[in-house]
N, C-alpha and C. Protein backbone atom coordinates (compact mmCIF):
# COMPACT_ATOMS: atom_id res chain seq x y z
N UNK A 1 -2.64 -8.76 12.64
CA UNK A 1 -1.86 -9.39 11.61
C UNK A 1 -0.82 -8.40 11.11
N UNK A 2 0.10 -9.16 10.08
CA UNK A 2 1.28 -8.27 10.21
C UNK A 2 1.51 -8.17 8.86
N UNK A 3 1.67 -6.93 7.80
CA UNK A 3 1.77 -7.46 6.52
C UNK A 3 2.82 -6.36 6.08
N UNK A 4 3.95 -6.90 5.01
CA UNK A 4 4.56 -6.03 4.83
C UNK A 4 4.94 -5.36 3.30
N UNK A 5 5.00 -4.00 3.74
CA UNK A 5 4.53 -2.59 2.11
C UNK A 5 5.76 -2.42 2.07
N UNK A 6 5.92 -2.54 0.72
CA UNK A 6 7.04 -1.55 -0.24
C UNK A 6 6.38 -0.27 -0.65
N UNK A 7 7.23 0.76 -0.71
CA UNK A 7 6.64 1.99 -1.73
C UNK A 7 7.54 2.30 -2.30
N UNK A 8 6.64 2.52 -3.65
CA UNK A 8 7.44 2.62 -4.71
C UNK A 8 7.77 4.06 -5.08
N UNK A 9 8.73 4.78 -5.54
CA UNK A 9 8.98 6.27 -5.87
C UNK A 9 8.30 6.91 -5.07
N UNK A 10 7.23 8.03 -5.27
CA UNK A 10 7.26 9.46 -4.54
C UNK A 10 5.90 8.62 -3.23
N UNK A 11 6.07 7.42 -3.23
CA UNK A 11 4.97 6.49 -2.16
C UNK A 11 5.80 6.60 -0.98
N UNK A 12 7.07 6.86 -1.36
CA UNK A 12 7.96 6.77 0.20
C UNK A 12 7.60 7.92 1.07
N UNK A 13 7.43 9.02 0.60
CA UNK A 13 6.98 10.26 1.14
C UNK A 13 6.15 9.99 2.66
N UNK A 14 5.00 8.65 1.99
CA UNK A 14 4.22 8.18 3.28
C UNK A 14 5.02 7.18 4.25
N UNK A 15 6.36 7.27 3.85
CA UNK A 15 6.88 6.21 5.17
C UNK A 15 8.45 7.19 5.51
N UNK A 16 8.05 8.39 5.23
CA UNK A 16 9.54 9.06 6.05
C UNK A 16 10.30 8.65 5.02
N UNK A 17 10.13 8.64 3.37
CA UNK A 17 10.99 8.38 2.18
C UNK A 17 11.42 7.30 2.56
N UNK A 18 11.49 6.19 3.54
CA UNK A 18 11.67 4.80 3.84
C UNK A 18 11.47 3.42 2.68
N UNK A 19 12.35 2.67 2.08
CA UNK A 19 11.47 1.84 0.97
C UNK A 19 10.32 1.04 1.53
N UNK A 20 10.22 0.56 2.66
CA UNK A 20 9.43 -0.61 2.94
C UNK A 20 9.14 -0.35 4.53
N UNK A 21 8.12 -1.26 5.15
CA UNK A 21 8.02 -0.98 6.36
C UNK A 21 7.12 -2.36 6.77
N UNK A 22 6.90 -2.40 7.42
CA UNK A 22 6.22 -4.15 8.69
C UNK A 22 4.97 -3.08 9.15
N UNK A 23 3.77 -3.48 8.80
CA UNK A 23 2.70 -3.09 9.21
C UNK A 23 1.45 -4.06 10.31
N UNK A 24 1.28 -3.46 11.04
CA UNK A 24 -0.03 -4.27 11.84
C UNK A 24 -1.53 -3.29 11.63
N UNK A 25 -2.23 -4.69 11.21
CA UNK A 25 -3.29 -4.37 11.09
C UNK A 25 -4.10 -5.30 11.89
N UNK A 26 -5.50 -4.97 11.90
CA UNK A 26 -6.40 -5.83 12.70
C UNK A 26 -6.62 -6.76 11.31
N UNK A 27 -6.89 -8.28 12.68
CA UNK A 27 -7.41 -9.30 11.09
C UNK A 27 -8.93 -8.95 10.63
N UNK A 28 -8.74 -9.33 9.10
CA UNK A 28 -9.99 -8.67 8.42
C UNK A 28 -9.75 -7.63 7.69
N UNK A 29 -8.64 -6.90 8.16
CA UNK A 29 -8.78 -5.85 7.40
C UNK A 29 -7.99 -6.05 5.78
N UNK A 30 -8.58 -4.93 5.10
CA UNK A 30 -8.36 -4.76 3.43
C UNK A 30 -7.41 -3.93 3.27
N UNK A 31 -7.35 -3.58 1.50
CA UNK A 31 -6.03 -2.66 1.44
C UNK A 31 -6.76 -0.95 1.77
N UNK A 32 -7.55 -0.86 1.41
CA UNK A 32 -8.12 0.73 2.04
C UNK A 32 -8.26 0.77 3.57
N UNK A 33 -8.18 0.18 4.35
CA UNK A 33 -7.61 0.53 5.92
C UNK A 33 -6.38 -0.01 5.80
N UNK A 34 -5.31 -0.58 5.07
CA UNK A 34 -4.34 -0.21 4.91
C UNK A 34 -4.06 1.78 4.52
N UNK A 35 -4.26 1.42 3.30
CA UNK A 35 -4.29 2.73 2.80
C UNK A 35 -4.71 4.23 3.63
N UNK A 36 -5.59 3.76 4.90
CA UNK A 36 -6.16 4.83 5.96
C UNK A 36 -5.17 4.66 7.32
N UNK A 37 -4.53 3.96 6.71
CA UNK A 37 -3.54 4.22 8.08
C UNK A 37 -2.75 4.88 7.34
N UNK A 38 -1.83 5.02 6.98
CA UNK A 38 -1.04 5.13 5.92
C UNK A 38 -1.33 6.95 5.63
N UNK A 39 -2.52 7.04 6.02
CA UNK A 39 -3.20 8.83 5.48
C UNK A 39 -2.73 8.90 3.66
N UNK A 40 -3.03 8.01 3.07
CA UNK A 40 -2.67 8.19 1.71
C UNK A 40 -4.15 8.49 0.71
N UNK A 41 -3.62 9.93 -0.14
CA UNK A 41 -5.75 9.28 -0.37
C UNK A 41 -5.61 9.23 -2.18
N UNK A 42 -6.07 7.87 -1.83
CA UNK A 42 -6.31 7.00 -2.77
C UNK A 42 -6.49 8.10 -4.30
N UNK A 43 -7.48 8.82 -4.72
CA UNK A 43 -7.47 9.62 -5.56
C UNK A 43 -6.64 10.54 -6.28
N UNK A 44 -5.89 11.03 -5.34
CA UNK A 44 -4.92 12.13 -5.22
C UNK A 44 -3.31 11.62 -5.81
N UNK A 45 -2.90 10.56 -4.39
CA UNK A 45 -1.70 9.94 -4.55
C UNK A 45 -1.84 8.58 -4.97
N UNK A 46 -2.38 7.51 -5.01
CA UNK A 46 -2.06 5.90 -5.54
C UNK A 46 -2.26 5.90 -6.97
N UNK A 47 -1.74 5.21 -7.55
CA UNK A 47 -1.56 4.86 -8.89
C UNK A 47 -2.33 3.22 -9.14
N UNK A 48 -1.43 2.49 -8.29
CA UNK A 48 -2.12 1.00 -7.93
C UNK A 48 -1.25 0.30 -7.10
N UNK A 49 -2.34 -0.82 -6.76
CA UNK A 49 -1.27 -1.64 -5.36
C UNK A 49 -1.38 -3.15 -6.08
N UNK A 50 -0.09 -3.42 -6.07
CA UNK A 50 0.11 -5.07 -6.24
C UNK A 50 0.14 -5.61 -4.70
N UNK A 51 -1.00 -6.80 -4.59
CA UNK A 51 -0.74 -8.21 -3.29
C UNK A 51 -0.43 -9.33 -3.73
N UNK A 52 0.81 -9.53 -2.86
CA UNK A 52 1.57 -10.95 -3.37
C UNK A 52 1.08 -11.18 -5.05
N UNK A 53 2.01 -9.99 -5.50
CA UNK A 53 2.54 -9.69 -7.10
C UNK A 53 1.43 -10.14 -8.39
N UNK A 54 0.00 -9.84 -7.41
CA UNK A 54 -1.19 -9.61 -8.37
C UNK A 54 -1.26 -7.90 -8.04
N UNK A 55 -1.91 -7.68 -9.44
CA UNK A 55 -2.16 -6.00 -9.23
C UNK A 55 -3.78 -6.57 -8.95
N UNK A 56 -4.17 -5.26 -8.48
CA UNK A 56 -5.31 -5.29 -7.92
C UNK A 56 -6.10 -4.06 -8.45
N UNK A 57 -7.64 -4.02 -8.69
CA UNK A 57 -8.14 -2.50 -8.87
C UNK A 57 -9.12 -2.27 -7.95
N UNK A 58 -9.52 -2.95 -7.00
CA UNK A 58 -10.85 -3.09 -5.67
C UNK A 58 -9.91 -3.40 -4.98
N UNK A 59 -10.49 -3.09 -3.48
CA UNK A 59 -9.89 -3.71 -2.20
C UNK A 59 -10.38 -5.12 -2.22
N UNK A 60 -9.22 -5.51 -1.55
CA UNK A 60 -8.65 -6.96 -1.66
C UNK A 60 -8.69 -7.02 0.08
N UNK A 61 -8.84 -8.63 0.91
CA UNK A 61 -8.63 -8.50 2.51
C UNK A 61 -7.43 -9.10 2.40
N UNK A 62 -6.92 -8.36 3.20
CA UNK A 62 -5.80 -8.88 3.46
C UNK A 62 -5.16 -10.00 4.35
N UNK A 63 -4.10 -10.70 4.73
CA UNK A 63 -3.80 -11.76 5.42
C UNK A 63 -2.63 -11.64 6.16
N UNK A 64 -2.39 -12.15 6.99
CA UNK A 64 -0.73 -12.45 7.28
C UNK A 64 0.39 -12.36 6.54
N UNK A 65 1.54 -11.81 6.59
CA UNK A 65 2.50 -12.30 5.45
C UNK A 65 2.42 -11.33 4.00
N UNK A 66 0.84 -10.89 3.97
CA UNK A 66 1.12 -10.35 2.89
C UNK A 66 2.14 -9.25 2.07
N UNK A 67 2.43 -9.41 1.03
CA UNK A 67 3.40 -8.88 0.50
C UNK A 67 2.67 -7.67 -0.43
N UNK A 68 2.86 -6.53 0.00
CA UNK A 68 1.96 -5.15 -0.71
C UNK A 68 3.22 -4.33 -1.44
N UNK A 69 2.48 -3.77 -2.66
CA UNK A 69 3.46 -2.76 -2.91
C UNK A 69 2.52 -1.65 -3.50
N UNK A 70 2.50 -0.56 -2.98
CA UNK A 70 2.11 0.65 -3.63
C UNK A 70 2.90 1.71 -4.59
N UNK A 71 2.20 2.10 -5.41
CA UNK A 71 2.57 2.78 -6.76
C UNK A 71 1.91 4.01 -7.04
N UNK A 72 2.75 4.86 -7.08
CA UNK A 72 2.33 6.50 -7.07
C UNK A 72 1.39 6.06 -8.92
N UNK A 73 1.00 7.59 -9.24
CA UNK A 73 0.03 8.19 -9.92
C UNK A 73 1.60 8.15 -10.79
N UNK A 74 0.95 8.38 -12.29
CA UNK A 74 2.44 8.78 -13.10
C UNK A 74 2.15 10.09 -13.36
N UNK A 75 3.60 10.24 -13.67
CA UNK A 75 3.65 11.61 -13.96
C UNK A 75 4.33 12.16 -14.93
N UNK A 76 4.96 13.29 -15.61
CA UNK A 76 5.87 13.34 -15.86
C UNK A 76 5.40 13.77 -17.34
N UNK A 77 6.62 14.14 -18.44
CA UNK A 77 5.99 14.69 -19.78
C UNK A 77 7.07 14.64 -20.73
């Protein structure tokens, strides 16, 4: 299946500073094997992920079509 990520601010880092990208995944899969392809670790760098413009705080499975956006950690002072 094919689902496609925005990243938001310092999230581009994981796509070659790219805004967005067309992802394949196997069907079944959730946003943390998203997130493991991706080599992003969850603790460190994500802040939170909106699917099709619900935020989410658990992995969610994902579908066709879906519309993801990931969101760095804040920062700043």
């Amino acid at each position: 299946m094919k689902v496609f990520v925005e990243f938001q601010s310092l999230m581009k880092k994981f796509n070659n500073w790219q805004a967005s990208k067309e992802i394949e995944l196997p069907d079944g899969a959730d946003t943390n094997d998203l997130l493991e392809s991706l080599k992003i670790d969850v603790k460190k760098d994500l802040g939170f992920i909106i699917v099709n413009g619900i935020k989410i705080n658990n992995e969610a499975v994902l579908k066709e079509g879906d519309q993801i956006k990931l969101f760095p950690k804040a920062f700043g002072g």
